[in-house]
C-alpha atoms as a PDB file:
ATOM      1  CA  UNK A   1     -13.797  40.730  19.396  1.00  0.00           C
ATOM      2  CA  UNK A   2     -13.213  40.884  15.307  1.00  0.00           C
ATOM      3  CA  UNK A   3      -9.402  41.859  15.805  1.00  0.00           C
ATOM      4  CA  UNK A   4      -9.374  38.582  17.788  1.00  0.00           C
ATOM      5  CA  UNK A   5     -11.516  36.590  14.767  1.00  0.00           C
ATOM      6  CA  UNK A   6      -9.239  38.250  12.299  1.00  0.00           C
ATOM      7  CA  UNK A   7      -5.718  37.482  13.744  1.00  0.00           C
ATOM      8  CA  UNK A   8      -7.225  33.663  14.472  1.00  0.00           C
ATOM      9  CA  UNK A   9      -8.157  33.502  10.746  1.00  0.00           C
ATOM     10  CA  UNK A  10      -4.947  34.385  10.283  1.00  0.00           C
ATOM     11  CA  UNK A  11      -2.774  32.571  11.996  1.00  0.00           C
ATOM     12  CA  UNK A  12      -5.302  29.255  10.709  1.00  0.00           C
ATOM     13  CA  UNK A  13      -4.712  30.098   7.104  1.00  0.00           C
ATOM     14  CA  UNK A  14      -0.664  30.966   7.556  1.00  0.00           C
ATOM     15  CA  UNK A  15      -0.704  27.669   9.322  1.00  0.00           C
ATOM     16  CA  UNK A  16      -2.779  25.856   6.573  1.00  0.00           C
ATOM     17  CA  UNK A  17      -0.193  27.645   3.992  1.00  0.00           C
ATOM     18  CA  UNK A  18       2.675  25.598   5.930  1.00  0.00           C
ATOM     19  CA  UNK A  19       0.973  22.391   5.606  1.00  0.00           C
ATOM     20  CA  UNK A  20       0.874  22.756   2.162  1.00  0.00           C
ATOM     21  CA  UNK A  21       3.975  23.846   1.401  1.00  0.00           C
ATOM     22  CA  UNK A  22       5.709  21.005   2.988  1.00  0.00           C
ATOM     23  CA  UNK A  23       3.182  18.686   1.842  1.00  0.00           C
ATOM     24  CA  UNK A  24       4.393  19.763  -1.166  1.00  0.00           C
ATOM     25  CA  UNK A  25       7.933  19.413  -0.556  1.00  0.00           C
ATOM     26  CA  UNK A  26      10.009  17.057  -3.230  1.00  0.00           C
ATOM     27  CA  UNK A  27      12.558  15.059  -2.891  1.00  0.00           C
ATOM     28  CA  UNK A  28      16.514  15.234  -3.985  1.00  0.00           C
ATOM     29  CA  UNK A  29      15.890  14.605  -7.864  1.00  0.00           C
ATOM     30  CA  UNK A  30      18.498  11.959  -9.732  1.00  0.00           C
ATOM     31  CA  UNK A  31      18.755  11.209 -12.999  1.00  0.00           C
ATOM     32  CA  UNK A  32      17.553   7.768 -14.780  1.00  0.00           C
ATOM     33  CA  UNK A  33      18.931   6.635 -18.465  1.00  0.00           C
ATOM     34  CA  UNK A  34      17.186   4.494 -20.368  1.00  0.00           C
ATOM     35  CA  UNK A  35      15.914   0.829 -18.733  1.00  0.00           C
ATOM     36  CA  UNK A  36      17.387   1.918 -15.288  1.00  0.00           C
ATOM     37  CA  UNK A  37      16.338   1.837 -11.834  1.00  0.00           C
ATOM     38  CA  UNK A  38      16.823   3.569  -8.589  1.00  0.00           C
ATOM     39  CA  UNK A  39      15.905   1.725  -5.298  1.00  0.00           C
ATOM     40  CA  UNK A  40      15.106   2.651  -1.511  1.00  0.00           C
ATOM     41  CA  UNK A  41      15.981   0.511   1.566  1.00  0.00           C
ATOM     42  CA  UNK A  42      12.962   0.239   3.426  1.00  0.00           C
ATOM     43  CA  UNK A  43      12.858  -1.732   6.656  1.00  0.00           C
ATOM     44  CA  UNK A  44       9.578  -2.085   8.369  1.00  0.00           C
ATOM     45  CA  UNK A  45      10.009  -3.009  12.163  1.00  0.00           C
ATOM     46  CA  UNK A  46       6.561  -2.368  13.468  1.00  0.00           C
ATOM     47  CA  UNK A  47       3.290  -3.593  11.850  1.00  0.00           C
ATOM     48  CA  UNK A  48       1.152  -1.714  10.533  1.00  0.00           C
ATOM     49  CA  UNK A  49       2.420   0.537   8.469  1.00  0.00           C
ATOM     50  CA  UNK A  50       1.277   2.909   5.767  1.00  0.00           C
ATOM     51  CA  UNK A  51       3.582   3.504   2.404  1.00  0.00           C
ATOM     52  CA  UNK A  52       3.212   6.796   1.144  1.00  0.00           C
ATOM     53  CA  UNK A  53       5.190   6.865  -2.219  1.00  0.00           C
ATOM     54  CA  UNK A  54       4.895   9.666  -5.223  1.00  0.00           C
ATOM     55  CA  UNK A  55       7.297  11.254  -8.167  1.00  0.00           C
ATOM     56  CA  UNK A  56       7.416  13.198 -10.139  1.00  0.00           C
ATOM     57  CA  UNK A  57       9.450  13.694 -13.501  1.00  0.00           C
ATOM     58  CA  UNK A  58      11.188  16.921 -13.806  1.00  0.00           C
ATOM     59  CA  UNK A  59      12.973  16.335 -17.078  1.00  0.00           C
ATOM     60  CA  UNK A  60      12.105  14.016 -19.404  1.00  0.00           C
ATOM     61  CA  UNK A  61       9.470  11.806 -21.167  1.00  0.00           C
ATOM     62  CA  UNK A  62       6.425  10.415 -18.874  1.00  0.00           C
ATOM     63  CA  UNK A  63       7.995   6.953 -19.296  1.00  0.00           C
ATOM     64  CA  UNK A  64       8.705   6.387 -15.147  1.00  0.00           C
ATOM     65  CA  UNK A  65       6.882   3.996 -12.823  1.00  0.00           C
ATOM     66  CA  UNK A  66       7.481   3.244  -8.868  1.00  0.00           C
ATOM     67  CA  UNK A  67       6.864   0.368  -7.452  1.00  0.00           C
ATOM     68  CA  UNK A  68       6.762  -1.458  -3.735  1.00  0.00           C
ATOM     69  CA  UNK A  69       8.413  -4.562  -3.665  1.00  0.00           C
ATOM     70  CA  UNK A  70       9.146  -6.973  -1.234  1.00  0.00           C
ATOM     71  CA  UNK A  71      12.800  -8.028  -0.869  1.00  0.00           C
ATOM     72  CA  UNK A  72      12.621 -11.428  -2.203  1.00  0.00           C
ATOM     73  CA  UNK A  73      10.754  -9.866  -5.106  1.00  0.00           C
ATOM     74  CA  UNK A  74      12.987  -7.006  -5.661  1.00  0.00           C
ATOM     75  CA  UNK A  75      16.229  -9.401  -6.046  1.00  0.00           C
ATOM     76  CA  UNK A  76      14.217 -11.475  -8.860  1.00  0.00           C
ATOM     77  CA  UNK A  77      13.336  -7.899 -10.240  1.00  0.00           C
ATOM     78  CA  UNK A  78      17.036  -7.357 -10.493  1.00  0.00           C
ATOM     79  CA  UNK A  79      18.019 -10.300 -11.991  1.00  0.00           C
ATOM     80  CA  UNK A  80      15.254  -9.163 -14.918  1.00  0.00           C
ATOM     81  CA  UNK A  81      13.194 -11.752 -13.907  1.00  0.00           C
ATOM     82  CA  UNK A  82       9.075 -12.174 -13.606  1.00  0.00           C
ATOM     83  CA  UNK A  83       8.072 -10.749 -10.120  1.00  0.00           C
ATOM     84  CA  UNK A  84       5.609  -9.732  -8.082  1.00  0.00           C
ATOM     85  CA  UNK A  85       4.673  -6.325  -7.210  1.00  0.00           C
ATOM     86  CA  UNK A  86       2.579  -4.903  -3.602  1.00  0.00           C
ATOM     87  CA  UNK A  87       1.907  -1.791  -5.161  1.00  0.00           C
ATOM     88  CA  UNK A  88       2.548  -0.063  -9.034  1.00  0.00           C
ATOM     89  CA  UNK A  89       1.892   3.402 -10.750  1.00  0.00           C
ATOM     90  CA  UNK A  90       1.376   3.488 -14.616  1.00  0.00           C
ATOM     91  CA  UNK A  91       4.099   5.089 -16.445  1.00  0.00           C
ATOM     92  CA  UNK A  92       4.009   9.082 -16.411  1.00  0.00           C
ATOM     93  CA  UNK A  93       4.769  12.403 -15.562  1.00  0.00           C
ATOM     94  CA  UNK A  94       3.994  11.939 -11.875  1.00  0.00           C
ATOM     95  CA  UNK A  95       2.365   8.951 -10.129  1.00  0.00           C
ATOM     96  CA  UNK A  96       1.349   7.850  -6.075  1.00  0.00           C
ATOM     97  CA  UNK A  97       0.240   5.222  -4.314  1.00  0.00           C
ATOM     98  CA  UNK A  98      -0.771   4.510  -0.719  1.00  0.00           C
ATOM     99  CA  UNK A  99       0.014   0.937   0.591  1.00  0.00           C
ATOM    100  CA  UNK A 100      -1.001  -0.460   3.850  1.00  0.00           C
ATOM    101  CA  UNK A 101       2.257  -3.351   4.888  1.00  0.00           C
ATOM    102  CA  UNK A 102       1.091  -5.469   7.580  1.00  0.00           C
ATOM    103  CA  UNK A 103       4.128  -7.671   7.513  1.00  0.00           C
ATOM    104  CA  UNK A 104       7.730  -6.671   8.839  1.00  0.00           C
ATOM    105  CA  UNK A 105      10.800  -7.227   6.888  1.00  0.00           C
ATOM    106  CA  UNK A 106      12.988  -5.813   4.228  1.00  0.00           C
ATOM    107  CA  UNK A 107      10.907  -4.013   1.237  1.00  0.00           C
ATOM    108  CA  UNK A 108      12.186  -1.637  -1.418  1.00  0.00           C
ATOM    109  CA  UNK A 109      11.054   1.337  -3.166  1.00  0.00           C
ATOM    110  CA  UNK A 110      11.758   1.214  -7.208  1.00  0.00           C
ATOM    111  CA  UNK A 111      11.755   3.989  -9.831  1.00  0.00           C
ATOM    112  CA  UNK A 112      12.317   2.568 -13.206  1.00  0.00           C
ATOM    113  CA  UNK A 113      12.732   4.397 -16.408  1.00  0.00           C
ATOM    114  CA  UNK A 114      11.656   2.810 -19.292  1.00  0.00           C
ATOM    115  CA  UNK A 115      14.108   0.196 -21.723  1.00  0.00           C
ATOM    116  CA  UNK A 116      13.433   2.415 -24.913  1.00  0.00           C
ATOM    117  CA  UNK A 117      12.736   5.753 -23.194  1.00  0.00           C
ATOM    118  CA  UNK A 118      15.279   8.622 -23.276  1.00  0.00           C
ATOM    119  CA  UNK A 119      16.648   9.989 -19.348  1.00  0.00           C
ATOM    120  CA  UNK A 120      14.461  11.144 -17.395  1.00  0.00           C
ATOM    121  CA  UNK A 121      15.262  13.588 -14.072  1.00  0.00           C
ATOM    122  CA  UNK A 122      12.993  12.230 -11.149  1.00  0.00           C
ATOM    123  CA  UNK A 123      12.028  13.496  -8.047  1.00  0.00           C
ATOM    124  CA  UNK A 124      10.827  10.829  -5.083  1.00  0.00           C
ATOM    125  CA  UNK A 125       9.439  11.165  -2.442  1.00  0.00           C
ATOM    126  CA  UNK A 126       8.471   8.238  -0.090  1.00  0.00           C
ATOM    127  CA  UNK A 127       6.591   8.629   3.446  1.00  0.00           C
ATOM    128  CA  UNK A 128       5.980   5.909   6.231  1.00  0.00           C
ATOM    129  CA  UNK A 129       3.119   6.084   8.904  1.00  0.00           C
ATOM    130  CA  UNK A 130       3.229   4.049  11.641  1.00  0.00           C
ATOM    131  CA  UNK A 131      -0.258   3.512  13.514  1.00  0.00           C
ATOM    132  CA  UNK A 132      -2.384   4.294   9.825  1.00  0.00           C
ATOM    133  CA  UNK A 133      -6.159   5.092  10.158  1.00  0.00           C
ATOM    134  CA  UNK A 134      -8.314   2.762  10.897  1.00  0.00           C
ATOM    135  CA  UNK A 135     -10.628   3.276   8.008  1.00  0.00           C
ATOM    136  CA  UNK A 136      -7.474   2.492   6.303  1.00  0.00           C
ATOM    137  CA  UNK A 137      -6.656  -0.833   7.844  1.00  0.00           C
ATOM    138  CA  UNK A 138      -8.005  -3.700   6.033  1.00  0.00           C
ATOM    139  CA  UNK A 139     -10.704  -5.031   8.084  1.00  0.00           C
ATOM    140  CA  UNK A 140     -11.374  -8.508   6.052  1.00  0.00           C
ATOM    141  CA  UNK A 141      -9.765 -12.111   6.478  1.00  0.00           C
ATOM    142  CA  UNK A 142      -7.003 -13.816   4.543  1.00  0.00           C
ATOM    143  CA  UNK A 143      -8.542 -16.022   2.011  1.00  0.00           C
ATOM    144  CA  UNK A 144      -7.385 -18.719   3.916  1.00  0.00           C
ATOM    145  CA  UNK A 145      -8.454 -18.064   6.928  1.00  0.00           C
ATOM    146  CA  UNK A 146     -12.206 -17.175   5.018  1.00  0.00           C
ATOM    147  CA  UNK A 147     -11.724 -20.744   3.693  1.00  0.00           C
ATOM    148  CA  UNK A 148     -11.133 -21.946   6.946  1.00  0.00           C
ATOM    149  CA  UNK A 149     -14.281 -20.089   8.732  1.00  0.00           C
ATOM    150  CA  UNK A 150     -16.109 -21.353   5.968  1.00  0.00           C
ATOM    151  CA  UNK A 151     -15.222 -24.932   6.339  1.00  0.00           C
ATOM    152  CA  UNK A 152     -15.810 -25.112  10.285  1.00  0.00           C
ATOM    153  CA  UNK A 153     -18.948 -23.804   9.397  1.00  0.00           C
ATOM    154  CA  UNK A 154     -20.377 -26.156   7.299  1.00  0.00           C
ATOM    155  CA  UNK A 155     -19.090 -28.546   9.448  1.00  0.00           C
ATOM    156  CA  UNK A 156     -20.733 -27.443  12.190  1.00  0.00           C
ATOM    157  CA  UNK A 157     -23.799 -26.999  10.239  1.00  0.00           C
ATOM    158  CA  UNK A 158     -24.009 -30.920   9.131  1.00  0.00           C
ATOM    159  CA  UNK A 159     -23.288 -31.820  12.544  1.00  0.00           C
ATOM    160  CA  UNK A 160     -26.211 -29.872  13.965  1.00  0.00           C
ATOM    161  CA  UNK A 161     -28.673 -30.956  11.025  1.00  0.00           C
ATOM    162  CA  UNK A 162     -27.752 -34.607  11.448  1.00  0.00           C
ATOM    163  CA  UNK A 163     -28.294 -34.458  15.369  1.00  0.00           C
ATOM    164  CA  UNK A 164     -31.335 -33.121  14.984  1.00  0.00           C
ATOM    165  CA  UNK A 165     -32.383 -35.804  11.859  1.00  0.00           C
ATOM    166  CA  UNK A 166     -31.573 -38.959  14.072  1.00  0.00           C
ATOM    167  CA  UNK A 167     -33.468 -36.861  16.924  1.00  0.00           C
ATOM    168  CA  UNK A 168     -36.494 -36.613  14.734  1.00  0.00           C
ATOM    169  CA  UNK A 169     -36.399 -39.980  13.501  1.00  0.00           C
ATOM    170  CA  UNK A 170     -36.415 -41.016  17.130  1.00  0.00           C
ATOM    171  CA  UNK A 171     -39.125 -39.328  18.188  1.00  0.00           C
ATOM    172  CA  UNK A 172     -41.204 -40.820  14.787  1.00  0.00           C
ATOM    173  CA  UNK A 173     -40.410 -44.265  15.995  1.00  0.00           C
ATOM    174  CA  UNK A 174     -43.696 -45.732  17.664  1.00  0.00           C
ATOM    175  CA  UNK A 175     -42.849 -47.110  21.449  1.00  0.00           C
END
């Protein structure tokens, strides 16, 4: 009975070991020079999914940010232009972030090195999960469709209070 424990304590820990190991697993590291970027295709077909994204900065100074963009934002981003970002890490050594997209389409991964900041050798690694947790899955409205519940229901509201106002006032009326 304890050679049976033993050898299952085993074979959990050698398998917990493996987990690890390729959890920890980098990516093919490329080098950045100063104020470049490096981007990743991403395609998202089925909704939703969950963007794992982290790096890591082998050589260099901690001047190296990801971030998830969109592919209408990604071409303004390469034209050096203002645009928006779904997710961002702060400059650094290493960095991750976890996004939830609940939209299909065309999005890109971007590693940018900084404009003043000397190369940098960067290792990325980027993970998709279809079917995310549901304690990860947003679980609130769109702010307009909030506005929307919000307006049918003070509509409905005034309606009901001034049905039952010309009720009462009815009933007050002597016969």
């Amino acid at each position: 009975m304890i050679l049976l424990f033993t050898i299952a304590l085993l074979l959990s820990s050698s398998a917990a070991s493996a987990q690890d190991s390729a959890a920890r697993e980098t990516g093919q590291p490329f080098r950045l020079e100063s104020g470049d970027f490096r981007s990743v295709p991403l395609t998202v077909r089925q909704t939703p999914v969950e963007v794992d994204c982290q790096f890591e900065v082998i050589e260099g100074n901690p001047s190296v940010h990801v971030e998830l963009l969109p592919m209408s934002e990604f071409r303004l981003f390469d034209r050096g232009l203002d645009h928006e970002t779904l997710a961002i890490t702060a400059d650094g050594r290493n960095g991750v972030f976890r996004r939830i997209i609940d939209v299909s389409g065309q999005y890109a991964v971007v590693v940018v090195n900084g404009k003043r900041a000397p190369p940098a050798t960067v290792s990325l690694q980027v993970r998709t999960s279809v079917n995310p947790a549901a304690s990860d899955v947003a679980r609130t409205l769109s702010p307009r469709r909030r506005l929307t519940v919000i307006l049918i229901s003070f509509a409905f509201f005034f309606v009901t209070v001034t049905w039952s106002a010309r009720k009462l006032i009815r009933g007050m009326r002597p016969f």
